[in-house]
PDB file of N, CA and C in Angstrom:
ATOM      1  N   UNK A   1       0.849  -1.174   0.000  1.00  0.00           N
ATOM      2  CA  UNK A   1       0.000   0.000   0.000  1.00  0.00           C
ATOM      3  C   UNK A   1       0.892   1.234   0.000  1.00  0.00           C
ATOM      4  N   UNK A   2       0.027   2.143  -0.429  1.00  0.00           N
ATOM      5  CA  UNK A   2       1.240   3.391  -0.885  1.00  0.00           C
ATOM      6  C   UNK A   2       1.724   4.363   0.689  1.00  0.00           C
ATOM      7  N   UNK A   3       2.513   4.963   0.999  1.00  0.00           N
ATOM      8  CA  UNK A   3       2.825   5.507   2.052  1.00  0.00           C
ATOM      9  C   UNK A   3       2.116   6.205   2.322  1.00  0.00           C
ATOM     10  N   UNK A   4       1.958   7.275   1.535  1.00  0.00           N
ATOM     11  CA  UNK A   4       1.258   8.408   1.502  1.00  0.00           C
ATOM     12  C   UNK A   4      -0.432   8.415   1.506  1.00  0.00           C
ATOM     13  N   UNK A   5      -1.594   7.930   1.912  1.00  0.00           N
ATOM     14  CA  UNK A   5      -2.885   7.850   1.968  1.00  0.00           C
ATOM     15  C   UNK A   5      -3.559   8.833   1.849  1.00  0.00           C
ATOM     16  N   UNK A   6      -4.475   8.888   1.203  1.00  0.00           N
ATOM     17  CA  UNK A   6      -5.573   9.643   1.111  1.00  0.00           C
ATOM     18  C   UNK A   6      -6.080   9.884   2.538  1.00  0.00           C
ATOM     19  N   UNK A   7      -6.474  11.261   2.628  1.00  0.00           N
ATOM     20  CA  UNK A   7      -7.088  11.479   4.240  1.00  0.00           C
ATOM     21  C   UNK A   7      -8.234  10.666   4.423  1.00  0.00           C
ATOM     22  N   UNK A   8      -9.843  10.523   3.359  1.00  0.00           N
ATOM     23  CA  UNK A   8     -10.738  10.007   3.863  1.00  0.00           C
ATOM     24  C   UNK A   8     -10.205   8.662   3.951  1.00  0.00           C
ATOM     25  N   UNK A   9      -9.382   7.292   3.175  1.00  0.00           N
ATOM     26  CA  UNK A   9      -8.854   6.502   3.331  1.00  0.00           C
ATOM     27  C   UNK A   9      -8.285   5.985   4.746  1.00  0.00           C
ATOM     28  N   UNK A  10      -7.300   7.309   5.529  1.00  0.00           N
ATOM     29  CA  UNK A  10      -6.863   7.067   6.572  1.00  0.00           C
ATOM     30  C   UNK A  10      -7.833   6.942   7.539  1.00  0.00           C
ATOM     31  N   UNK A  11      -8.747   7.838   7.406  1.00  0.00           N
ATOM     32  CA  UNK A  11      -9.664   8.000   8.597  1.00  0.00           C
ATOM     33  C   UNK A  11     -10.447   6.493   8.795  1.00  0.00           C
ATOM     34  N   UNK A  12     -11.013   5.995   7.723  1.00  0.00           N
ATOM     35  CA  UNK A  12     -11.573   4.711   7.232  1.00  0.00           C
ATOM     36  C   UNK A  12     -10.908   3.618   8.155  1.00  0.00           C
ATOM     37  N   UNK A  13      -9.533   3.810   8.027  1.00  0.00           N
ATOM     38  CA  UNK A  13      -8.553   2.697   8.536  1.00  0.00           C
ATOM     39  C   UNK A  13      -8.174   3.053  10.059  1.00  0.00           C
ATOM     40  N   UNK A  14      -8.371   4.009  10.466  1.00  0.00           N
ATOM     41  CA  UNK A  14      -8.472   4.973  11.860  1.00  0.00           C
ATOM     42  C   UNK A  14      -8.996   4.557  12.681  1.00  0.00           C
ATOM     43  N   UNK A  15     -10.956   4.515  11.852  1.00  0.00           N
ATOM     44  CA  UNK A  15     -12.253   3.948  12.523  1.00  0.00           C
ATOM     45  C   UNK A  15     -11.949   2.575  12.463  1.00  0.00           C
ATOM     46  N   UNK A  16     -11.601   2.014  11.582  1.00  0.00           N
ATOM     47  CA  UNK A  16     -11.911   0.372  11.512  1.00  0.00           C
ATOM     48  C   UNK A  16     -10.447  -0.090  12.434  1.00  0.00           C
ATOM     49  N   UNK A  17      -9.634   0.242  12.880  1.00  0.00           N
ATOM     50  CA  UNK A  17      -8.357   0.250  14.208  1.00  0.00           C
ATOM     51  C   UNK A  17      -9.410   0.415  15.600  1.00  0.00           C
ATOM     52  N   UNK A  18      -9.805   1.389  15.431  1.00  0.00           N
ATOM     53  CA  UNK A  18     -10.897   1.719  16.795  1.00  0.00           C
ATOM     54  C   UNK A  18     -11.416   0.685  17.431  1.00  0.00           C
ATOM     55  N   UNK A  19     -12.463   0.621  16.094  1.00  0.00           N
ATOM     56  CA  UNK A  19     -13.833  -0.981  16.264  1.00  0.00           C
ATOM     57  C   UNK A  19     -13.091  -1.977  16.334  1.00  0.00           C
ATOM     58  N   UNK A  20     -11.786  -2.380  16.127  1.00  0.00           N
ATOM     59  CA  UNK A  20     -11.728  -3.619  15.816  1.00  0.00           C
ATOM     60  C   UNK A  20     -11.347  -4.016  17.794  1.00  0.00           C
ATOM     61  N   UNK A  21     -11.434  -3.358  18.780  1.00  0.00           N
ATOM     62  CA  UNK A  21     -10.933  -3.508  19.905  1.00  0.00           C
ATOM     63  C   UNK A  21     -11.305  -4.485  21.068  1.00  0.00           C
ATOM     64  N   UNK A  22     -11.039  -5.149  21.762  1.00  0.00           N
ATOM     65  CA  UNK A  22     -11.576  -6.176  22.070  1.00  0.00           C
ATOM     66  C   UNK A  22     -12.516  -5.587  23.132  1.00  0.00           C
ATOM     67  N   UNK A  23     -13.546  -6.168  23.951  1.00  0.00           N
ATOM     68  CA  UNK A  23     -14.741  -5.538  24.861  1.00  0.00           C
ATOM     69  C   UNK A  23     -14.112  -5.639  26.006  1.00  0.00           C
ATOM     70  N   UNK A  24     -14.288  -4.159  26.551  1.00  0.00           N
ATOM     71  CA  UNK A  24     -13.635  -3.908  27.962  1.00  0.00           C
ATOM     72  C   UNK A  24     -14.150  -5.079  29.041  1.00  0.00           C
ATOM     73  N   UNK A  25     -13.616  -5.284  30.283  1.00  0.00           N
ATOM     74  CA  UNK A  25     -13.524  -6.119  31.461  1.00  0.00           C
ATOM     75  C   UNK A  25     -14.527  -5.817  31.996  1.00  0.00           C
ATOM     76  N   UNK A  26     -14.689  -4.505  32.114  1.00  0.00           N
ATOM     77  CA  UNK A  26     -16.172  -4.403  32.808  1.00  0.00           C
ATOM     78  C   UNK A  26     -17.269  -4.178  32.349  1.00  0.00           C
ATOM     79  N   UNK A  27     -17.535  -4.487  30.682  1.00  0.00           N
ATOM     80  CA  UNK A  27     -19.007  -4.538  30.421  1.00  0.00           C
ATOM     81  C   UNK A  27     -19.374  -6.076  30.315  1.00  0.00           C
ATOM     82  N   UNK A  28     -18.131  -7.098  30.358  1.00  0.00           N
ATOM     83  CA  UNK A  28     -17.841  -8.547  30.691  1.00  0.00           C
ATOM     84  C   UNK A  28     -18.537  -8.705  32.117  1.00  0.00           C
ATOM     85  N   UNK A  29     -18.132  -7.486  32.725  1.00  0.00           N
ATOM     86  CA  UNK A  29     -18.371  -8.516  34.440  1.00  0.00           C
ATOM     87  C   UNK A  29     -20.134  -8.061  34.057  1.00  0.00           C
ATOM     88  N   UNK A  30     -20.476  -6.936  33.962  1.00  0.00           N
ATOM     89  CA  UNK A  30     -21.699  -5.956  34.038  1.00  0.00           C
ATOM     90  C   UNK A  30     -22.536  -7.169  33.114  1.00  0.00           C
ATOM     91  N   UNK A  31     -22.571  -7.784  32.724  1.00  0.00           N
ATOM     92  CA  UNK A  31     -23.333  -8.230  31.553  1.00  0.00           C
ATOM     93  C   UNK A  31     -23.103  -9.968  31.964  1.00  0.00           C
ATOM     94  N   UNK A  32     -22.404  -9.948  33.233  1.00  0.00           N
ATOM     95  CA  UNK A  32     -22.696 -11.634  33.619  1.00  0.00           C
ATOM     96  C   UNK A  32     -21.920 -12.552  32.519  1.00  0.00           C
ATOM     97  N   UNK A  33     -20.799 -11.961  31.738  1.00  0.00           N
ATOM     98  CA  UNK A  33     -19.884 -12.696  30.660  1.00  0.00           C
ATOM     99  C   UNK A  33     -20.940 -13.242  29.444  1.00  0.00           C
ATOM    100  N   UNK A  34     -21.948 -12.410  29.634  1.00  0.00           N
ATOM    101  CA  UNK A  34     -22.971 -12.855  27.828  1.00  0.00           C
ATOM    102  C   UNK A  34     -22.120 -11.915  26.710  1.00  0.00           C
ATOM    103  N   UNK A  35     -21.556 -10.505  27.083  1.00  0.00           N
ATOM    104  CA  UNK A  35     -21.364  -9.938  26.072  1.00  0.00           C
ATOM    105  C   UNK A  35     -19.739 -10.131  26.291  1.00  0.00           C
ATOM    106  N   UNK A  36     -18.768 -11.161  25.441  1.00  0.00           N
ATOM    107  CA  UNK A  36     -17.762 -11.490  25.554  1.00  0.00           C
ATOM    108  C   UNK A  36     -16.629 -10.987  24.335  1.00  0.00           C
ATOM    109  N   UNK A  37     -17.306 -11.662  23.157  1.00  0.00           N
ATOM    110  CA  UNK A  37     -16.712 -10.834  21.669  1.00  0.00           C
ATOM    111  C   UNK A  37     -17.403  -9.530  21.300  1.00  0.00           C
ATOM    112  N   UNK A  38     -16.090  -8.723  20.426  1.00  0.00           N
ATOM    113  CA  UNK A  38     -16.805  -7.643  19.448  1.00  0.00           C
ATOM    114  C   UNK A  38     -16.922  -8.154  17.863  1.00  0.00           C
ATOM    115  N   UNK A  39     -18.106  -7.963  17.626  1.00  0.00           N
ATOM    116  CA  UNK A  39     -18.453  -8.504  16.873  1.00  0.00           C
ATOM    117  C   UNK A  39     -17.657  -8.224  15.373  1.00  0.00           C
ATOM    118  N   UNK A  40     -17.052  -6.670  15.154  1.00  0.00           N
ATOM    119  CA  UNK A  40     -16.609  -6.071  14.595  1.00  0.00           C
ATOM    120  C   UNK A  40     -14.481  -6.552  14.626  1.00  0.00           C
ATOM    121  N   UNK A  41     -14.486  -7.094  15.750  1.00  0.00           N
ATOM    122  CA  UNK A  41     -13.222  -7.730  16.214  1.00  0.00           C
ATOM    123  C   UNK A  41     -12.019  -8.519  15.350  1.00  0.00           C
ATOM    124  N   UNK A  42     -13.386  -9.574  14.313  1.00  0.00           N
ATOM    125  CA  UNK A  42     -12.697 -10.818  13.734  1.00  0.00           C
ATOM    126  C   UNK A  42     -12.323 -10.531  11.874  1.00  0.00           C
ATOM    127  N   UNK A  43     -12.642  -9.112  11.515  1.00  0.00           N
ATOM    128  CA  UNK A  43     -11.516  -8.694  10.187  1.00  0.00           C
ATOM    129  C   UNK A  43     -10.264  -8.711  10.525  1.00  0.00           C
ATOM    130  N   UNK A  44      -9.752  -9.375   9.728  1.00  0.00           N
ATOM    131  CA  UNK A  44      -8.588  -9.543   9.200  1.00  0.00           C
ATOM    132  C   UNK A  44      -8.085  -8.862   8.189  1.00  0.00           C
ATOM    133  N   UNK A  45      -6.490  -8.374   8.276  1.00  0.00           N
ATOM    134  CA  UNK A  45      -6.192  -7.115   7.575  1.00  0.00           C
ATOM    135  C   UNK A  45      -5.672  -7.910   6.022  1.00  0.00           C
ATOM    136  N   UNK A  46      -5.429  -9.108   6.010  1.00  0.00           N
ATOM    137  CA  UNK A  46      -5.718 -10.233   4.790  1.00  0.00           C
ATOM    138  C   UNK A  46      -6.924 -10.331   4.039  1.00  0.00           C
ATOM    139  N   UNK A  47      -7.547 -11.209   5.046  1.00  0.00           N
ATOM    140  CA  UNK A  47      -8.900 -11.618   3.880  1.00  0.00           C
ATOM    141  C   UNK A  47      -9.696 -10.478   3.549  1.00  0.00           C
ATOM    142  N   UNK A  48     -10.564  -9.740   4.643  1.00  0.00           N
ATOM    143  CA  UNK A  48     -11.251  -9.231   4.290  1.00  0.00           C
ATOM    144  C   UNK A  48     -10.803  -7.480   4.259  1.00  0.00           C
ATOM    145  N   UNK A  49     -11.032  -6.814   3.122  1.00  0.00           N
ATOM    146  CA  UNK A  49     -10.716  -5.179   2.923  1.00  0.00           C
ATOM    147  C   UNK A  49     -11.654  -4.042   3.005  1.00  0.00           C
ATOM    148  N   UNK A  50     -11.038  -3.180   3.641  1.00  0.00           N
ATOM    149  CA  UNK A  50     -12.202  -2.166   4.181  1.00  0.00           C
ATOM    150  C   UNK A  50     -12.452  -1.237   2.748  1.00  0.00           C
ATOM    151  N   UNK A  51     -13.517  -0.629   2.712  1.00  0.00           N
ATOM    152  CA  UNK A  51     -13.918  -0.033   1.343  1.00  0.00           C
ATOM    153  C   UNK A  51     -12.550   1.038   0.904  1.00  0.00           C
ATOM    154  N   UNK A  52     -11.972   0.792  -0.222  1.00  0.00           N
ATOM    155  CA  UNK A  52     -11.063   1.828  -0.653  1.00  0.00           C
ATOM    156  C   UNK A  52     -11.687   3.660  -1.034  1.00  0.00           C
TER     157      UNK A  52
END
C-alpha cells in the first residue's frame, strides 16, 4: 500500500483500528460474561478489505 494515503482513506482505517478492539472487562463482568466478543473484532487485515 502506498505511504502516503488519502485522508478520507486514513480516517476509514483509523475507525476500523478503533472498532476492531476487544470488549472492555467491565461490560464482561456488568453483563454476567454474555457480552464477551466484538463482533466487529474478527476482520482480518488479509482476507477481508475495508472499502477503498
Amino acid at each position: 500500500m502506498a505511504r502516503v494515503k488519502p485522508t478520507a482513506k486514513k480516517l476509514r482505517l483509523a475507525k476500523a483500528g478503533r472498532e476492531s478492539q476487544s470488549v472492555p472487562t467491565w461490560v464482561i463482568a456488568r453483563t454476567d460474561g454474555k457480552v464477551r466478543m466484538n463482533p466487529k473484532s474478527r476482520r482480518n487485515w488479509r482476507t477481508s478489505k475495508i472499502k477503498p
